[in-house]
N, C-alpha and C. Protein backbone atom coordinates (compact mmCIF):
# COMPACT_ATOMS: atom_id res chain seq x y z
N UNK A 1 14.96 9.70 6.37
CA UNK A 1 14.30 8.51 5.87
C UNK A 1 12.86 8.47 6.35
N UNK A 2 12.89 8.93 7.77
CA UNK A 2 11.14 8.69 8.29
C UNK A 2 10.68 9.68 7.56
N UNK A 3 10.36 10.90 6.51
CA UNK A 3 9.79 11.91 6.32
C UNK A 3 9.56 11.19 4.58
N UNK A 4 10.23 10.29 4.36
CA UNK A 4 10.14 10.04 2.74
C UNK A 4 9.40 9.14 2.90
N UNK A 5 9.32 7.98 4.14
CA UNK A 5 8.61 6.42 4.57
C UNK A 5 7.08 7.03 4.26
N UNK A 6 6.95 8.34 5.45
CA UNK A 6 5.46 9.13 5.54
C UNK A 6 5.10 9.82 4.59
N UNK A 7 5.84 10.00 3.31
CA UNK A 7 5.42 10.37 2.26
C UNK A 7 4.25 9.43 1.08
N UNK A 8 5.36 8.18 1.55
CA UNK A 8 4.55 6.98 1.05
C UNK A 8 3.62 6.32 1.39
N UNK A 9 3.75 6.46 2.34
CA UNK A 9 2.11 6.52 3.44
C UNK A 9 0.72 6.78 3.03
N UNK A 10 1.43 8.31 3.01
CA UNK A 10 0.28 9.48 2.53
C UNK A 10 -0.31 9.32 1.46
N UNK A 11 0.65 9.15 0.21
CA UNK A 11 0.54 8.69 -1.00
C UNK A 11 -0.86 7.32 -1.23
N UNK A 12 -0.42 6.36 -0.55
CA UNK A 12 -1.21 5.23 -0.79
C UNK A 12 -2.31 5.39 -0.08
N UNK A 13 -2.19 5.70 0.99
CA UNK A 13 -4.15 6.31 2.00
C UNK A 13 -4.81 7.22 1.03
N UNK A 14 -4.16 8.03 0.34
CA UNK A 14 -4.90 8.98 -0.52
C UNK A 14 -4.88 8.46 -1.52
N UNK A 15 -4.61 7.72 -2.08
CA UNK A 15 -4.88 6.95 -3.42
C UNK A 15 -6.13 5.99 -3.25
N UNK A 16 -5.75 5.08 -2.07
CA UNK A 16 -6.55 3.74 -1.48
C UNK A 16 -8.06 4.83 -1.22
N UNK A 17 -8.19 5.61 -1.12
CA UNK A 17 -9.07 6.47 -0.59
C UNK A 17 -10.18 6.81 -1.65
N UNK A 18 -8.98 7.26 -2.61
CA UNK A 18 -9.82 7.78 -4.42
C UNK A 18 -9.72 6.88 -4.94
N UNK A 19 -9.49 5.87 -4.84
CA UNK A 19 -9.83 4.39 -5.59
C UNK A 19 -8.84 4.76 -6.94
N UNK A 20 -7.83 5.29 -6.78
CA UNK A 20 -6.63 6.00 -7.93
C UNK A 20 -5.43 4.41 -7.82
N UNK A 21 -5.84 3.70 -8.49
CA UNK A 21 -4.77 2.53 -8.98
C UNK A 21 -3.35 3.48 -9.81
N UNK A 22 -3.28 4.39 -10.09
CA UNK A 22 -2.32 4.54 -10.85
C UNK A 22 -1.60 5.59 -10.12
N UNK A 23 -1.66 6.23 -9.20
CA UNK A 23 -1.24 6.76 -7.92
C UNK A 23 -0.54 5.49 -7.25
N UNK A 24 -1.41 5.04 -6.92
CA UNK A 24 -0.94 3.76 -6.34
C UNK A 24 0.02 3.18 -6.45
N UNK A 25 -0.01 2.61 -8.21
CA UNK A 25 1.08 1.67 -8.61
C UNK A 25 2.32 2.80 -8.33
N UNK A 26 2.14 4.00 -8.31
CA UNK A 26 3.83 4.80 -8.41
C UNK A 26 4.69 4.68 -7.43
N UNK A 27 4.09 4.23 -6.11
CA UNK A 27 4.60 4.12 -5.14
C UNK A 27 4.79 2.78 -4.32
N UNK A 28 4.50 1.61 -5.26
CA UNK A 28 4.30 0.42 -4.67
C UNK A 28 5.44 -0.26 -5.66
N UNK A 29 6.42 -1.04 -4.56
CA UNK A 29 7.31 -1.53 -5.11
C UNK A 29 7.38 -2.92 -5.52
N UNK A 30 8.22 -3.69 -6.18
CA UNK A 30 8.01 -4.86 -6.93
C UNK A 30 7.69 -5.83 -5.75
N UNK A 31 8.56 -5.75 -4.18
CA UNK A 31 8.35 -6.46 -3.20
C UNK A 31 7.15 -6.11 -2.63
N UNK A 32 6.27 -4.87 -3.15
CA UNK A 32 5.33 -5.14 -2.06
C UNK A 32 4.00 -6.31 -1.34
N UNK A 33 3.70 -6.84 -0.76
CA UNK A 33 2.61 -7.52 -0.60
C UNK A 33 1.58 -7.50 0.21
N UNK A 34 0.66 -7.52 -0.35
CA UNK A 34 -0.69 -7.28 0.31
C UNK A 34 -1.28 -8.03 1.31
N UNK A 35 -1.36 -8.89 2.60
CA UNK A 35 -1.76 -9.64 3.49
C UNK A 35 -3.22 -9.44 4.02
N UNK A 36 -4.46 -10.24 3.76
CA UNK A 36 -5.69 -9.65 3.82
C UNK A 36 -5.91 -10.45 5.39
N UNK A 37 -7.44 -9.87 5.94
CA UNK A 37 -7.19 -10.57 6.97
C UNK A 37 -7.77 -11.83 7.02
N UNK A 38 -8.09 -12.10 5.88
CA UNK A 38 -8.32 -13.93 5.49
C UNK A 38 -7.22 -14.18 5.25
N UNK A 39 -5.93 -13.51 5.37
CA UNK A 39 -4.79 -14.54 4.78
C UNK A 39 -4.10 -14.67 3.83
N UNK A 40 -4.77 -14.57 2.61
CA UNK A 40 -4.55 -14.35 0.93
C UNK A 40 -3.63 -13.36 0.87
N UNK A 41 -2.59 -13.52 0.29
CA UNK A 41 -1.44 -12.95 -0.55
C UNK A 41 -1.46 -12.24 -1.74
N UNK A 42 -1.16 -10.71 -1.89
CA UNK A 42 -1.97 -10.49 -3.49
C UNK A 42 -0.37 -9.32 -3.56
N UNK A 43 0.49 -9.31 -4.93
CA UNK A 43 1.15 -8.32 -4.85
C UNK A 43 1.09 -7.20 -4.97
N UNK A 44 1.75 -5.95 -5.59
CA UNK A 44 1.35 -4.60 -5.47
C UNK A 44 0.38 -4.64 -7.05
N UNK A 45 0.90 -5.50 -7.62
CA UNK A 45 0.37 -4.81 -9.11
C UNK A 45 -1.01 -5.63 -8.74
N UNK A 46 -1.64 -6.40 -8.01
CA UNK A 46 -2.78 -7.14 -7.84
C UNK A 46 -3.49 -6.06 -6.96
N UNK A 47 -2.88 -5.98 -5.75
CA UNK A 47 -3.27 -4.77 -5.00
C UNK A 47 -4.24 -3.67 -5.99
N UNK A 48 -3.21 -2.56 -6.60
CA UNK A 48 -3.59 -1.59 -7.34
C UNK A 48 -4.35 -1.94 -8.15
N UNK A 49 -4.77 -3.09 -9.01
CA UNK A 49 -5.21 -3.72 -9.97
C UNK A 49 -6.81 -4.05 -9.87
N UNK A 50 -7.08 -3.84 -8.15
CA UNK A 50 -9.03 -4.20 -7.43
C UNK A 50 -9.41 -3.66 -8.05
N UNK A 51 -9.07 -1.83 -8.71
CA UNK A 51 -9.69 -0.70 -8.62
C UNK A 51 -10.07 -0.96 -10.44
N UNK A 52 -9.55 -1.55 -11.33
CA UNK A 52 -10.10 -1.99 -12.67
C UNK A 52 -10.95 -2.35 -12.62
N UNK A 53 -11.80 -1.39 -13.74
CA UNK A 53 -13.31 -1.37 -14.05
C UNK A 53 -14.58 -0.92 -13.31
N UNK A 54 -13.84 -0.65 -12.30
CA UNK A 54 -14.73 -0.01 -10.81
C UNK A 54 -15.55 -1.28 -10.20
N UNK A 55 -15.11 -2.32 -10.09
CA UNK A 55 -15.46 -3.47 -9.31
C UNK A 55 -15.35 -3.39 -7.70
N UNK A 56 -14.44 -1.93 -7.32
CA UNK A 56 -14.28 -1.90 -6.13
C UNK A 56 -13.87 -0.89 -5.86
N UNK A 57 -14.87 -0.01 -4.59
CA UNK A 57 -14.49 1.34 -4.28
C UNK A 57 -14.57 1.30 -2.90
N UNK A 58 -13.50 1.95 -2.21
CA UNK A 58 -12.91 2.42 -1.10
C UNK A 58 -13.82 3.38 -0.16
N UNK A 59 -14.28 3.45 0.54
CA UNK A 59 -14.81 4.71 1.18
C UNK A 59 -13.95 5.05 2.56
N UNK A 60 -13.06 4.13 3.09
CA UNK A 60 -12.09 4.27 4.30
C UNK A 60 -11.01 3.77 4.14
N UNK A 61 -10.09 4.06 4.35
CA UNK A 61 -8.54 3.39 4.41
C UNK A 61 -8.10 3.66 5.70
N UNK A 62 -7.29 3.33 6.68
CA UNK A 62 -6.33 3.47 7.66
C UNK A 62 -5.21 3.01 7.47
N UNK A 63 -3.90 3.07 8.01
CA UNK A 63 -2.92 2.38 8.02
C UNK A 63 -2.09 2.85 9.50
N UNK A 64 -2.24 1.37 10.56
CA UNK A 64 -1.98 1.76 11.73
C UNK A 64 -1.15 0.29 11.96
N UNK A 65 -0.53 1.04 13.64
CA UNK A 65 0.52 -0.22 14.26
C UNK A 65 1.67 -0.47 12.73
N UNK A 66 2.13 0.49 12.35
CA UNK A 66 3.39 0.52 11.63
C UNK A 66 4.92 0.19 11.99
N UNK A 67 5.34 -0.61 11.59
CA UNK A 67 6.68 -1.08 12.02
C UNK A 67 7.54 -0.95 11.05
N UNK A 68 9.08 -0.12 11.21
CA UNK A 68 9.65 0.18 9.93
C UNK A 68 11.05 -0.47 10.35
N UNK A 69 11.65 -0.96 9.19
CA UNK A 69 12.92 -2.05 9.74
C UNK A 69 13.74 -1.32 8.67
N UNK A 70 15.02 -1.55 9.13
CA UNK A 70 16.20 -1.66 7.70
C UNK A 70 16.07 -2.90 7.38
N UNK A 71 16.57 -3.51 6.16
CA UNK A 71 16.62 -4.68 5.70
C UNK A 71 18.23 -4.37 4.86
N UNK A 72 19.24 -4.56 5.18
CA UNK A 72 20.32 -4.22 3.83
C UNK A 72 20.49 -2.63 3.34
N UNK A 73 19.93 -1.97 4.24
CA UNK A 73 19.59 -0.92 4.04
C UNK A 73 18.69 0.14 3.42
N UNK A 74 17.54 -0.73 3.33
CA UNK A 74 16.52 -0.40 2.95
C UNK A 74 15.38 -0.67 3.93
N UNK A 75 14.37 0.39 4.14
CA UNK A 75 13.40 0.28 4.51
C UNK A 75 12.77 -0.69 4.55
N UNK A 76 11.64 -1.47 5.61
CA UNK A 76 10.67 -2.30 5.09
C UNK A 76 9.91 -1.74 5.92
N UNK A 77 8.31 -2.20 5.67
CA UNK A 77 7.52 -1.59 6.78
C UNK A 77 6.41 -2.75 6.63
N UNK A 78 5.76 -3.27 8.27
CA UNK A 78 4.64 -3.66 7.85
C UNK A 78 3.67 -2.91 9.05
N UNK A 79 2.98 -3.04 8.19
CA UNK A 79 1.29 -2.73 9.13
C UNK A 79 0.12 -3.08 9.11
N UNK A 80 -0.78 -2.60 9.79
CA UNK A 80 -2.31 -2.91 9.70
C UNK A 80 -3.00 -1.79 9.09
């Protein structure tokens, strides 16, 4: 399970990176949500959705302090 979690990882830093919304959306699930550090709530399809029209480009991504839970038997993860 941890080698498929870090797959998805990878996936979205390198997407979030190329400003690739449609990379993105493949790997972002209906629960996902976006937590900014103002607070604001945005889901995955809002998330992936910045990168329309080129209103917004990426030059750094990180994704650190990762915490991965079962939930019902499924993965959850949050991070910074």
């Amino acid at each position: 399970m941890a080698a498929a979690i870090q797959e998805i990882f990878d996936t979205l830093i390198a997407s979030e990176r190329a400003n690739d919304a449609r990379k993105m959306a493949d790997v972002l699930t209906e629960g996902f949500r976006f937590i900014s550090p103002a607070g604001f709530v945005i889901t995955g399809e809002q998330f992936a959705g910045r990168f329309d029209g080129g209103a917004l480009t990426t030059t750094s991504f990180n994704l650190t302090n990762v915490d991965v839970r079962e939930h019902e038997g499924t993965p959850v993860a949050v991070g910074v």
